[in-house]
C-alpha atoms as a PDB file:
ATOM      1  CA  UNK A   1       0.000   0.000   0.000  1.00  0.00           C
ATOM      2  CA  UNK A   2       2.685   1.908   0.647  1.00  0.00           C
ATOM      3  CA  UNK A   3       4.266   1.981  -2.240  1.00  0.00           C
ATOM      4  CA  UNK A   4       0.749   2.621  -4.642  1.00  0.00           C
ATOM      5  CA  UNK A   5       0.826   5.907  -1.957  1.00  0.00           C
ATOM      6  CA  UNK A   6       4.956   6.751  -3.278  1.00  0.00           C
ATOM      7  CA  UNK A   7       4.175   5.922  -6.963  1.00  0.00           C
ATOM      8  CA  UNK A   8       1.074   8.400  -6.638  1.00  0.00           C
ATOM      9  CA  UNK A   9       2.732  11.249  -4.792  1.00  0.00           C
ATOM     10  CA  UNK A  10       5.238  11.203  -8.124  1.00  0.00           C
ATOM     11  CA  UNK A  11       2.500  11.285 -10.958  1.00  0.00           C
ATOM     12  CA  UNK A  12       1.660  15.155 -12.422  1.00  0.00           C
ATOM     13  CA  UNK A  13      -0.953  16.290 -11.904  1.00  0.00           C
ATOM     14  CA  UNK A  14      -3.891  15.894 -14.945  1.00  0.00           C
ATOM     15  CA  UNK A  15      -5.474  19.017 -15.037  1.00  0.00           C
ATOM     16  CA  UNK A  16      -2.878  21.926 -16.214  1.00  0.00           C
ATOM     17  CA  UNK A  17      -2.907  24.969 -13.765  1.00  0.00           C
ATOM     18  CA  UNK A  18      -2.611  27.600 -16.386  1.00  0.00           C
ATOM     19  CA  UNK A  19      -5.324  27.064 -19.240  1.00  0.00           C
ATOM     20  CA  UNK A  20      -5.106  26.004 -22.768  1.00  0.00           C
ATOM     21  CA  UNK A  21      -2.472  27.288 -24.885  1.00  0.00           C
ATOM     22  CA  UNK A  22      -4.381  28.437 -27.617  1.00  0.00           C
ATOM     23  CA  UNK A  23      -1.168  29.767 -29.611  1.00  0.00           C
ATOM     24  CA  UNK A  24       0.770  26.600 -29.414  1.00  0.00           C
ATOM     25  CA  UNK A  25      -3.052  25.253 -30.577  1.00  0.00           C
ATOM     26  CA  UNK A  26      -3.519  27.902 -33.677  1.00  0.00           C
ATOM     27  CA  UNK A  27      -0.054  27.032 -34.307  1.00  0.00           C
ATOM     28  CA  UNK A  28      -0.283  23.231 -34.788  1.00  0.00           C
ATOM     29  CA  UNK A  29      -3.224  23.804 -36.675  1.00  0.00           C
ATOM     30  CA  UNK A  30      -1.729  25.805 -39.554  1.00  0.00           C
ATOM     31  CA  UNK A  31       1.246  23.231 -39.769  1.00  0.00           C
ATOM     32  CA  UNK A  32      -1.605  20.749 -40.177  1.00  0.00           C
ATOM     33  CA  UNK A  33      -2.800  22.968 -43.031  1.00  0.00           C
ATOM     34  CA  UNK A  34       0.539  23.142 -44.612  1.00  0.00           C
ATOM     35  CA  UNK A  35       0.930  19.906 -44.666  1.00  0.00           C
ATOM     36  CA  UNK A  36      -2.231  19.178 -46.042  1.00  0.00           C
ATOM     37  CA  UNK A  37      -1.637  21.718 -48.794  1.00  0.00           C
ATOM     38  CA  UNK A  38       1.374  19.524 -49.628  1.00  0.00           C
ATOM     39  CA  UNK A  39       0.037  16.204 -49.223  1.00  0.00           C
ATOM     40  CA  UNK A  40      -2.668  17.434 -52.024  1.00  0.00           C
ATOM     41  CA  UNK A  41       0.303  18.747 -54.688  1.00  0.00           C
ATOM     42  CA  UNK A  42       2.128  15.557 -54.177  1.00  0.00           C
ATOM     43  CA  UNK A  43      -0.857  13.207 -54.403  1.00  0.00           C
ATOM     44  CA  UNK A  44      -2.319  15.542 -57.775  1.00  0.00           C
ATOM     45  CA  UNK A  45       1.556  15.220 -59.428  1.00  0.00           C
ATOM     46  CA  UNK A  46       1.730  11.547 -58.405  1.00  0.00           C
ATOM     47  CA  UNK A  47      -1.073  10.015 -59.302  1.00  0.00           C
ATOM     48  CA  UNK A  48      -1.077  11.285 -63.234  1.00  0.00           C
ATOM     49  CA  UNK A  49       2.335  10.735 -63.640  1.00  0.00           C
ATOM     50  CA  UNK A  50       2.334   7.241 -62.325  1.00  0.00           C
ATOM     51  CA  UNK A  51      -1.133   6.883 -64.882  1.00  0.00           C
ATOM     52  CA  UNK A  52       0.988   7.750 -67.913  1.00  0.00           C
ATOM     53  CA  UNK A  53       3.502   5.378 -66.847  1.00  0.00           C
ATOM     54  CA  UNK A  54       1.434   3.076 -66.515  1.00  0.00           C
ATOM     55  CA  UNK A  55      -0.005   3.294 -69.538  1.00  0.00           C
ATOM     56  CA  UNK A  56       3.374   3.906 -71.466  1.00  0.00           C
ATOM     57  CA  UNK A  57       4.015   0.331 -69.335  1.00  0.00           C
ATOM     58  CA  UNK A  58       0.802  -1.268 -71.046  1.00  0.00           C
ATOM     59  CA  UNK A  59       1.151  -0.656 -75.049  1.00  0.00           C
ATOM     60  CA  UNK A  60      -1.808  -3.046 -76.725  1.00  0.00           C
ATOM     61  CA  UNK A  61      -4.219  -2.260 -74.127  1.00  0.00           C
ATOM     62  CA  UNK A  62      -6.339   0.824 -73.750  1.00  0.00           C
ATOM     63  CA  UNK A  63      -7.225   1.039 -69.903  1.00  0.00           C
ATOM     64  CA  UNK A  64      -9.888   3.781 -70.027  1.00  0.00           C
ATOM     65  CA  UNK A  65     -11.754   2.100 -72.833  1.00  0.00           C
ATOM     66  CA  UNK A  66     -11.304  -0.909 -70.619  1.00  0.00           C
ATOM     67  CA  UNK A  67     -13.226   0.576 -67.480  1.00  0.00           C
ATOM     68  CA  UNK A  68     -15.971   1.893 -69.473  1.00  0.00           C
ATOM     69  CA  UNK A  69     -16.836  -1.547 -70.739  1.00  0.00           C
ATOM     70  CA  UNK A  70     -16.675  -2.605 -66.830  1.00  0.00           C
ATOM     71  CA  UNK A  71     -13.510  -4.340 -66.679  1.00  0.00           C
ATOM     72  CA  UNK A  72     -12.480  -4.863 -63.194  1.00  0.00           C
ATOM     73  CA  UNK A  73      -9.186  -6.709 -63.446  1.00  0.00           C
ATOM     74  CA  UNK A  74      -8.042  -3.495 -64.953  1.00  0.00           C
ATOM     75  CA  UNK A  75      -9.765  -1.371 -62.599  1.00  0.00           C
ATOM     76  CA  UNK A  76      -8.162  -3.277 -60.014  1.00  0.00           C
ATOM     77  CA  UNK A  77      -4.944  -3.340 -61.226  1.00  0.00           C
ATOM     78  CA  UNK A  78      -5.312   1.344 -61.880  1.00  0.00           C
ATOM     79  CA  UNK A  79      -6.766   1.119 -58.289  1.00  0.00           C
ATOM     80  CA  UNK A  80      -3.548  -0.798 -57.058  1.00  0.00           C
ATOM     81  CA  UNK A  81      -1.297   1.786 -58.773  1.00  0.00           C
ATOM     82  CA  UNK A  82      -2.775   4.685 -57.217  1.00  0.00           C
ATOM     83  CA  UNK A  83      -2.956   3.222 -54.175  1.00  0.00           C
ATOM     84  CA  UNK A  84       0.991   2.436 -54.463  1.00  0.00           C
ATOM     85  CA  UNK A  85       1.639   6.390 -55.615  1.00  0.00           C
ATOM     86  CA  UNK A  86      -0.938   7.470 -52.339  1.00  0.00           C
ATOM     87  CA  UNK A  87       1.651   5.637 -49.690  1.00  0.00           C
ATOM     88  CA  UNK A  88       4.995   6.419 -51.575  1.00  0.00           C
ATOM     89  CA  UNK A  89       3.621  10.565 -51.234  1.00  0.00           C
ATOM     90  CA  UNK A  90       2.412   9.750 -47.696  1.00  0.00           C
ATOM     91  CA  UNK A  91       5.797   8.393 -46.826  1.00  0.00           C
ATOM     92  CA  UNK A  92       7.847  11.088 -48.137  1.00  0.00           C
ATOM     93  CA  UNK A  93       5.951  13.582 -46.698  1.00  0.00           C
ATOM     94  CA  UNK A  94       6.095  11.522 -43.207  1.00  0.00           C
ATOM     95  CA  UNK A  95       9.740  11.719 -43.290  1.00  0.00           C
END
């Protein structure tokens, strides 16, 4: 018992004694805008790029003429590709 007593006498206390910090708060924010702002660029240069090479990577076969007739191996396969462009910009920017 006594030592629950020691352990609790050395945890901080949960409730801060001078307010929120609203500046550190407005601050975070717009970083969190930046970085959306950049996550958007990256994701709207990625993904057409990596559609052209994909298509410069697929020579007899028409993809978009493919996805109107319902093909969904294709669509699968463009849906894997984007998907692989989304985590490569996620993980740059994460670095």
């Amino acid at each position: 018992m006594l030592l629950l007593v020691r352990i609790a006498q050395q945890l901080p206390i949960g409730i801060p004694s001078t307010g929120p910090d609203f500046g550190r708060f407005l601050l975070n924010a717009l970083f969190l805008l930046l970085w959306v702002v950049v996550s958007a660029l990256g994701f709207a240069i990625a993904v057409p790029v990596a559609m052209r090479v994909f298509n410069r990577m697929t020579p007899g076969i028409d993809e978009m003429a493919e996805l109107k007739r319902g093909n969904t191996a294709v669509a699968i396969v463009m849906g894997a590709t984007v998907l692989a462009m989304v985590l490569l910009v996620v993980a740059v920017v994460l670095k």
